[in-house]
N, C-alpha and C. Protein backbone atom coordinates (compact mmCIF):
# COMPACT_ATOMS: atom_id res chain seq x y z
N UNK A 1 22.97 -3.62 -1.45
CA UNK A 1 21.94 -4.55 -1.00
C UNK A 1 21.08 -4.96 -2.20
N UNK A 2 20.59 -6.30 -2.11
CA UNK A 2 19.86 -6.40 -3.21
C UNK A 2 18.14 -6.44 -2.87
N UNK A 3 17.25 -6.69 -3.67
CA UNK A 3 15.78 -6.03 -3.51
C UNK A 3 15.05 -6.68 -2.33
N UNK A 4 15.74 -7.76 -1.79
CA UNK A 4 14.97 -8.24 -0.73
C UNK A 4 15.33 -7.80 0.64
N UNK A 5 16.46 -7.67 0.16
CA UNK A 5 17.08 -7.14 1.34
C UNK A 5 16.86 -6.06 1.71
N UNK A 6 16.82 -4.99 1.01
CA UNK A 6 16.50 -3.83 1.24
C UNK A 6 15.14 -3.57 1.34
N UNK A 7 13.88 -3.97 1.60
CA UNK A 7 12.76 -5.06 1.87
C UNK A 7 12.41 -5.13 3.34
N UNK A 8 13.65 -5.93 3.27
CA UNK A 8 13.76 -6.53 4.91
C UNK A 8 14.06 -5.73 5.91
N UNK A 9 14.96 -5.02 5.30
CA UNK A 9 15.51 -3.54 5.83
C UNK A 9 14.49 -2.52 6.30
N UNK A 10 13.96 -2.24 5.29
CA UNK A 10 12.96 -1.21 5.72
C UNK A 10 11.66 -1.62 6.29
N UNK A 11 11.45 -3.21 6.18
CA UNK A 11 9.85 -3.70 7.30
C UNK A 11 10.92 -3.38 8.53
N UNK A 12 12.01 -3.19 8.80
CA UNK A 12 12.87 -3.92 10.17
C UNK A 12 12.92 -2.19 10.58
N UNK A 13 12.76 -1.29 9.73
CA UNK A 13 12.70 0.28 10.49
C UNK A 13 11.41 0.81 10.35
N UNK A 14 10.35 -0.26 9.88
CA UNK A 14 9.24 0.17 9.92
C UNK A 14 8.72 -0.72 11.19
N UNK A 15 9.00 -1.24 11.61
CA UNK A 15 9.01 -2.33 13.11
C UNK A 15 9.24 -1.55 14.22
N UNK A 16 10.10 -0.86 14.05
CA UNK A 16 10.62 0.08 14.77
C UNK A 16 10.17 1.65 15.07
N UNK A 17 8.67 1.83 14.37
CA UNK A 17 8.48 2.87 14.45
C UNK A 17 9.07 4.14 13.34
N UNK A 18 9.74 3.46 12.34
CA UNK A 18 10.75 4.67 12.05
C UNK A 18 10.42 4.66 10.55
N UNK A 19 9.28 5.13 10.33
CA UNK A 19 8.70 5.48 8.94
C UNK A 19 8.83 6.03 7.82
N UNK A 20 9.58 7.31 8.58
CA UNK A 20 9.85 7.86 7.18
C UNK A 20 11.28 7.06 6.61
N UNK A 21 12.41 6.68 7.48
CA UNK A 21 13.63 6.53 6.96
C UNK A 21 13.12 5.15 6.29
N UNK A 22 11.89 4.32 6.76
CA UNK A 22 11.92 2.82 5.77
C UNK A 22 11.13 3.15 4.58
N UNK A 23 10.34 4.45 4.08
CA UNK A 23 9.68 4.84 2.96
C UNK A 23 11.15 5.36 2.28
N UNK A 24 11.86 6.47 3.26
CA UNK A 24 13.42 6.81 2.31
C UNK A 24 14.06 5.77 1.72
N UNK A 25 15.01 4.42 2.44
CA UNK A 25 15.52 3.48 2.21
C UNK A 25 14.62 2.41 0.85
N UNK A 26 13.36 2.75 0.44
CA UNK A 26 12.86 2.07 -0.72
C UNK A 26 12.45 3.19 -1.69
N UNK A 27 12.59 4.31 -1.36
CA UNK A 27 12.63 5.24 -2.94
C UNK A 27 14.48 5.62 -2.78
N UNK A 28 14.82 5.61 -2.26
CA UNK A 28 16.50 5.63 -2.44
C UNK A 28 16.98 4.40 -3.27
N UNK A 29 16.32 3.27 -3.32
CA UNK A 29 16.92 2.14 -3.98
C UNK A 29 15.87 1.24 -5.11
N UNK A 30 14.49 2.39 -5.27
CA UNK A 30 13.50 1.84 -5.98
C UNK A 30 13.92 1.81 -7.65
N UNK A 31 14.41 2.69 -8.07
CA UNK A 31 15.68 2.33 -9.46
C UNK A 31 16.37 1.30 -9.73
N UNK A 32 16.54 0.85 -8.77
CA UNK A 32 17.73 -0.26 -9.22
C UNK A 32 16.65 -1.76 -9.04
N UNK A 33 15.70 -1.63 -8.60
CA UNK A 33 15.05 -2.64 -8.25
C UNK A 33 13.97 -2.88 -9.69
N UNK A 34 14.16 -4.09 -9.86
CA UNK A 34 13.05 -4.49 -10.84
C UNK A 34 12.15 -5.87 -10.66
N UNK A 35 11.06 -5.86 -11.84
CA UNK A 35 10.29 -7.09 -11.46
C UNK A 35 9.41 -7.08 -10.27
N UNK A 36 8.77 -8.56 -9.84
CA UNK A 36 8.06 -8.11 -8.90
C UNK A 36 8.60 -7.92 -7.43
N UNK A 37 9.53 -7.56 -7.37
CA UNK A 37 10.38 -7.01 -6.40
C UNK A 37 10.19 -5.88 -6.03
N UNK A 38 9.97 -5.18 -7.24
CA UNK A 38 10.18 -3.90 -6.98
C UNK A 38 8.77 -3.70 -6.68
N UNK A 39 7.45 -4.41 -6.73
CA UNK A 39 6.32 -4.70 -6.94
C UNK A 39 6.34 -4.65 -5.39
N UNK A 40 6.89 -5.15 -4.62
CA UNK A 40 6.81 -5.82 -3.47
C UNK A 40 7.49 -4.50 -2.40
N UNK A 41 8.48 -3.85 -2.92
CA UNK A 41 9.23 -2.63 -2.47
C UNK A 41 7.97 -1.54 -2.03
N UNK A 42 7.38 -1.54 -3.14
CA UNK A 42 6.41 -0.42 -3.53
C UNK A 42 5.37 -0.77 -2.11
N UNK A 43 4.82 -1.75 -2.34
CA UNK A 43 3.84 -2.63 -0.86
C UNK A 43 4.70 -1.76 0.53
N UNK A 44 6.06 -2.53 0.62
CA UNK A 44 6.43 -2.20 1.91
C UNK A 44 6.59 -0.55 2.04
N UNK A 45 6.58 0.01 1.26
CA UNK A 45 6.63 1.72 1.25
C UNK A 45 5.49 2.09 1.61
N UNK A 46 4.29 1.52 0.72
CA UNK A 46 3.06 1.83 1.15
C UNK A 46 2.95 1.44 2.80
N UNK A 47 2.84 0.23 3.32
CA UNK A 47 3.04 -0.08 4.25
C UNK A 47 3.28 0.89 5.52
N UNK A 48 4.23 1.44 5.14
CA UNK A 48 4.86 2.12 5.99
C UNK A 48 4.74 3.89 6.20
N UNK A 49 3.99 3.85 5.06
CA UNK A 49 3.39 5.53 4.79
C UNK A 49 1.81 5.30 5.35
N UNK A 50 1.03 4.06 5.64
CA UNK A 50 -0.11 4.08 6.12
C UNK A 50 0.28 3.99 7.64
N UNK A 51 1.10 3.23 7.79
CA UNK A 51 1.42 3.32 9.54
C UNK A 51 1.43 4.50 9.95
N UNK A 52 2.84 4.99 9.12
CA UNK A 52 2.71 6.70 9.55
C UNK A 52 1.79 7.52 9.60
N UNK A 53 1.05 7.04 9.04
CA UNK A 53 -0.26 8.02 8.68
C UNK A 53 -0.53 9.01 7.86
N UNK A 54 0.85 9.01 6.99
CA UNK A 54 1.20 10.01 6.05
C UNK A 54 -0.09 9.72 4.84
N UNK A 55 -1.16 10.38 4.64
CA UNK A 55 -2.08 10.16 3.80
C UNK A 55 -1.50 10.49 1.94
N UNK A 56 -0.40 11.39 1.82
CA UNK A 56 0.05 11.38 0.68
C UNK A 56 0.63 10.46 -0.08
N UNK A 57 1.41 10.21 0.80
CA UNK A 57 2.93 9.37 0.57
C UNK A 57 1.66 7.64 0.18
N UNK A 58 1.02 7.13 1.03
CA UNK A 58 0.08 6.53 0.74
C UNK A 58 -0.46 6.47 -0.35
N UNK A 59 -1.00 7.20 -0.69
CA UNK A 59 -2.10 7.39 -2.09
C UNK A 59 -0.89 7.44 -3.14
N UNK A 60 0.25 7.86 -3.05
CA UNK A 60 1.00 7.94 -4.23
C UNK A 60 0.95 6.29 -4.27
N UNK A 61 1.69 5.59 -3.61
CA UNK A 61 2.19 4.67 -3.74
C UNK A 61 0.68 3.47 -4.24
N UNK A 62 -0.74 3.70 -3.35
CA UNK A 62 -1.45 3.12 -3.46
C UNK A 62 -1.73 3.39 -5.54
N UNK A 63 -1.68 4.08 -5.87
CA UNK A 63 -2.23 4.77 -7.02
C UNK A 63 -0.88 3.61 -8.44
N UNK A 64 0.30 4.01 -7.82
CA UNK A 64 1.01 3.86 -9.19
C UNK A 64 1.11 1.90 -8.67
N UNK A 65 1.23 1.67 -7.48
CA UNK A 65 0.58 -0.24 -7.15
C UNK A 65 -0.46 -0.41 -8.09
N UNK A 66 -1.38 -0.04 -8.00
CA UNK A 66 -2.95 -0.28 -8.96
C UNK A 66 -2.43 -0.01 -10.41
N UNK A 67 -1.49 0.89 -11.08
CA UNK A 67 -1.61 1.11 -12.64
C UNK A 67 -0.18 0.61 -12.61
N UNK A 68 0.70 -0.34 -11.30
CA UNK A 68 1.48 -1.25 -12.24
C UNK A 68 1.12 -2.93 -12.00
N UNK A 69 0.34 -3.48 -10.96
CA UNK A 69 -0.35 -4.41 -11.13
C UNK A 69 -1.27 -4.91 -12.45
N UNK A 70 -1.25 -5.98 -12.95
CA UNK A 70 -1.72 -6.75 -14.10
C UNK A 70 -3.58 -6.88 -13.74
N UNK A 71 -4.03 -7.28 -12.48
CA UNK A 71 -4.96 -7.30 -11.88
C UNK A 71 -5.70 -6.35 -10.83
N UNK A 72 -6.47 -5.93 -10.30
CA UNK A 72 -6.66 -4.73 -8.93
C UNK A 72 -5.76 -4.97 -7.73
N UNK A 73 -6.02 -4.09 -6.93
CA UNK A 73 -4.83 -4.49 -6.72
C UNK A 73 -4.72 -5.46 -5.02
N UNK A 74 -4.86 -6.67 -4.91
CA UNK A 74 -4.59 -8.05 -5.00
C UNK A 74 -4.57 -8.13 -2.94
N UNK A 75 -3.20 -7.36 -2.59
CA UNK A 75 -3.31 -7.81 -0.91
C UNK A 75 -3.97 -6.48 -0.22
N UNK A 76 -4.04 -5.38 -0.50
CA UNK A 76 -4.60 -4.23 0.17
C UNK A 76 -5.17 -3.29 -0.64
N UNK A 77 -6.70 -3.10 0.20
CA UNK A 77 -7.78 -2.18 -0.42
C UNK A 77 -7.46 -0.72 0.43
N UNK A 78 -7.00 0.56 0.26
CA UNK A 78 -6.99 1.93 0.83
C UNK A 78 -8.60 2.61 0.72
N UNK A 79 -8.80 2.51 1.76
CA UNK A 79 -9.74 4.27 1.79
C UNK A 79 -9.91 4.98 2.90
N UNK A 80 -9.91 6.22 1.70
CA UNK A 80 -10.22 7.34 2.84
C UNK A 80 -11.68 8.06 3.58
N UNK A 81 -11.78 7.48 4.81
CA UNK A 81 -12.81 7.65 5.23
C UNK A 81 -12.58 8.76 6.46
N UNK A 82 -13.30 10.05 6.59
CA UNK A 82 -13.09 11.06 6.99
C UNK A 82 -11.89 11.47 7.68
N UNK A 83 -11.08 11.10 6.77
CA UNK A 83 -9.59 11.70 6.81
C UNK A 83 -8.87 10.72 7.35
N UNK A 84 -8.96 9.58 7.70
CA UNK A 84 -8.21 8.29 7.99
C UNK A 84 -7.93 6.85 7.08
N UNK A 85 -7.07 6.58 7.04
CA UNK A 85 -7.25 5.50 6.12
C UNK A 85 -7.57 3.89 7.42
N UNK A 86 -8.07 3.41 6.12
CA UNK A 86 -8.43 2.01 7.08
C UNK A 86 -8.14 1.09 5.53
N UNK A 87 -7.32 -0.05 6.30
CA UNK A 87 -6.62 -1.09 5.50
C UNK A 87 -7.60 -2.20 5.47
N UNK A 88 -8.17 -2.44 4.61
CA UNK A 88 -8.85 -3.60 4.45
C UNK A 88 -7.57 -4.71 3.74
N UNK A 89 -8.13 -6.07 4.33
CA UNK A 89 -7.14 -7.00 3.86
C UNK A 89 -8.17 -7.33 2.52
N UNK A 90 -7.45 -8.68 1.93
CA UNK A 90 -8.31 -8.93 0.68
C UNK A 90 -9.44 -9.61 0.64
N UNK A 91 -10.25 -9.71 2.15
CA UNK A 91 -11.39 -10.63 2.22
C UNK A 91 -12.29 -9.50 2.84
N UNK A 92 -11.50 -7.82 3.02
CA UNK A 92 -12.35 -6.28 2.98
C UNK A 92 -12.57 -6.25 4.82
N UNK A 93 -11.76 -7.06 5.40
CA UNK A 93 -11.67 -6.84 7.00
C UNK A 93 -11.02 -5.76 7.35
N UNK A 94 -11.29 -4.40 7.54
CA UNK A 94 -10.42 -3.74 8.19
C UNK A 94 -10.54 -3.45 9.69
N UNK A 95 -11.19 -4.55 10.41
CA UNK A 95 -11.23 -4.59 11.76
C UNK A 95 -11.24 -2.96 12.39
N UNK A 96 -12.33 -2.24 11.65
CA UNK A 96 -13.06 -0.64 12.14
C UNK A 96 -14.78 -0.89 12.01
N UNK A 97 -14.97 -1.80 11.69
CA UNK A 97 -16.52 -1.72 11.38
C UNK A 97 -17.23 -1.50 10.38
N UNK A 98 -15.74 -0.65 8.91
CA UNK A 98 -16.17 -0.31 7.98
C UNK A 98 -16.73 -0.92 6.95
N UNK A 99 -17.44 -0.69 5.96
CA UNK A 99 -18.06 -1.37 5.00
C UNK A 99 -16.63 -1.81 3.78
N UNK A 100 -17.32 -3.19 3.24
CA UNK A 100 -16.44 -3.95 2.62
C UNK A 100 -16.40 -2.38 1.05
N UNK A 101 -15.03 -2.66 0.77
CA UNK A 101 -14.97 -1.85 -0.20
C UNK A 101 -14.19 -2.07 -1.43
N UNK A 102 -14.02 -3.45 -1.33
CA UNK A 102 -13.05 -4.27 -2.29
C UNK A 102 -14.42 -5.75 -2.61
N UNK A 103 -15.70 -5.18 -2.71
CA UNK A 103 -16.18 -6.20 -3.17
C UNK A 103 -16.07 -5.91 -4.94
N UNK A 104 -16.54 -6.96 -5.48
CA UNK A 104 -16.24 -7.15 -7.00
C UNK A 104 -17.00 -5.92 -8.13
N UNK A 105 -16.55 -5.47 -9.20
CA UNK A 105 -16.97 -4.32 -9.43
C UNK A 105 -18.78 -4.61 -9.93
N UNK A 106 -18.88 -5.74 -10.52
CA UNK A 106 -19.98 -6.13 -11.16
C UNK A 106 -21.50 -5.76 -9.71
N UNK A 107 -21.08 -5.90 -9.01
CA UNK A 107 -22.05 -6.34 -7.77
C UNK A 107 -21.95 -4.21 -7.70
N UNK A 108 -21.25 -3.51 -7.72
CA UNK A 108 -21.71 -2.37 -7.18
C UNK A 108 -21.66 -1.77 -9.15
N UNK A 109 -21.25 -1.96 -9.53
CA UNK A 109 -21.34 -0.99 -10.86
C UNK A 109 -20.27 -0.07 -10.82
N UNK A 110 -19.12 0.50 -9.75
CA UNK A 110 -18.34 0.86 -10.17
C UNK A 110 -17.60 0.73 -8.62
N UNK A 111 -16.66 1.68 -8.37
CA UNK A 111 -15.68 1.55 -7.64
C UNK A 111 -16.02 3.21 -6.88
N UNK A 112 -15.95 2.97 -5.35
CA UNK A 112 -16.50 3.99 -4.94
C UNK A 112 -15.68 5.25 -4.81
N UNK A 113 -15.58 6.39 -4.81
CA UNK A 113 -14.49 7.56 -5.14
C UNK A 113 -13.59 7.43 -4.03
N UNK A 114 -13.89 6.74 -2.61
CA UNK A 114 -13.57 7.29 -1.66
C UNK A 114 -11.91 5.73 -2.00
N UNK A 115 -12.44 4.86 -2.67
CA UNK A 115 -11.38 3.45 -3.29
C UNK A 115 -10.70 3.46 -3.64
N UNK A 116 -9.15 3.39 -3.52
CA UNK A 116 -8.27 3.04 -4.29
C UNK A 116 -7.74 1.93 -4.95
N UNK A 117 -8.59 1.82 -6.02
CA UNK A 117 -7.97 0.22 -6.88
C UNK A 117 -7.02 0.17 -7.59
């Protein structure tokens, strides 16, 4: 399969409820994948480790997204707020009530511990 496909593959068993095998199916084939493909692989893994709720598998993926992105990191803000994550999109909606946490660094002076940029 090539990188989109296998992509497609794993949003289509992450659709399905079936989380861990669509996080398996993109580190089983995250080697062979390059560019921003593999950029995009990494997303749908994350994706699918926040559904699950797997808070590790998450933060890995949230962590090495942020130090291989050129910019912060761009469609999804992670944090952990008393032991749950809540997905803010990139305009900091995470439809929980929570406070925006992807506003710009200048306006707070740094990036809050609980943030994954």
């Amino acid at each position: 399969m090539k990188g989109n496909e296998i992509i497609q593959e794993s949003a289509a068993l992450r659709g399905q409820g079936k989380y861990q095998e669509a996080i398996d199916l993109i580190e089983a084939n995250l080697p062979d994948i390059d560019g921003d493909i593999r950029l995009n692989a990494q997303f749908e893994a994350f994706r699918a480790a926040v559904e699950a709720g797997n808070a590790e598998t998450a933060r890995e993926y949230a962590t090495t997204i942020a130090a291989e992105e050129l910019a912060p990191p761009s469609i999804l803000t992670v944090s952990l707020i008393n032991g749950a994550f809540h997905v803010a999109d990139q305009d900091g909606n995470d439809g929980a009530g929570q406070p925006r946490l992807n506003e710009p660094r200048a306006r707070h002076g740094s990036v809050p511990d609980q943030a994954l940029m």
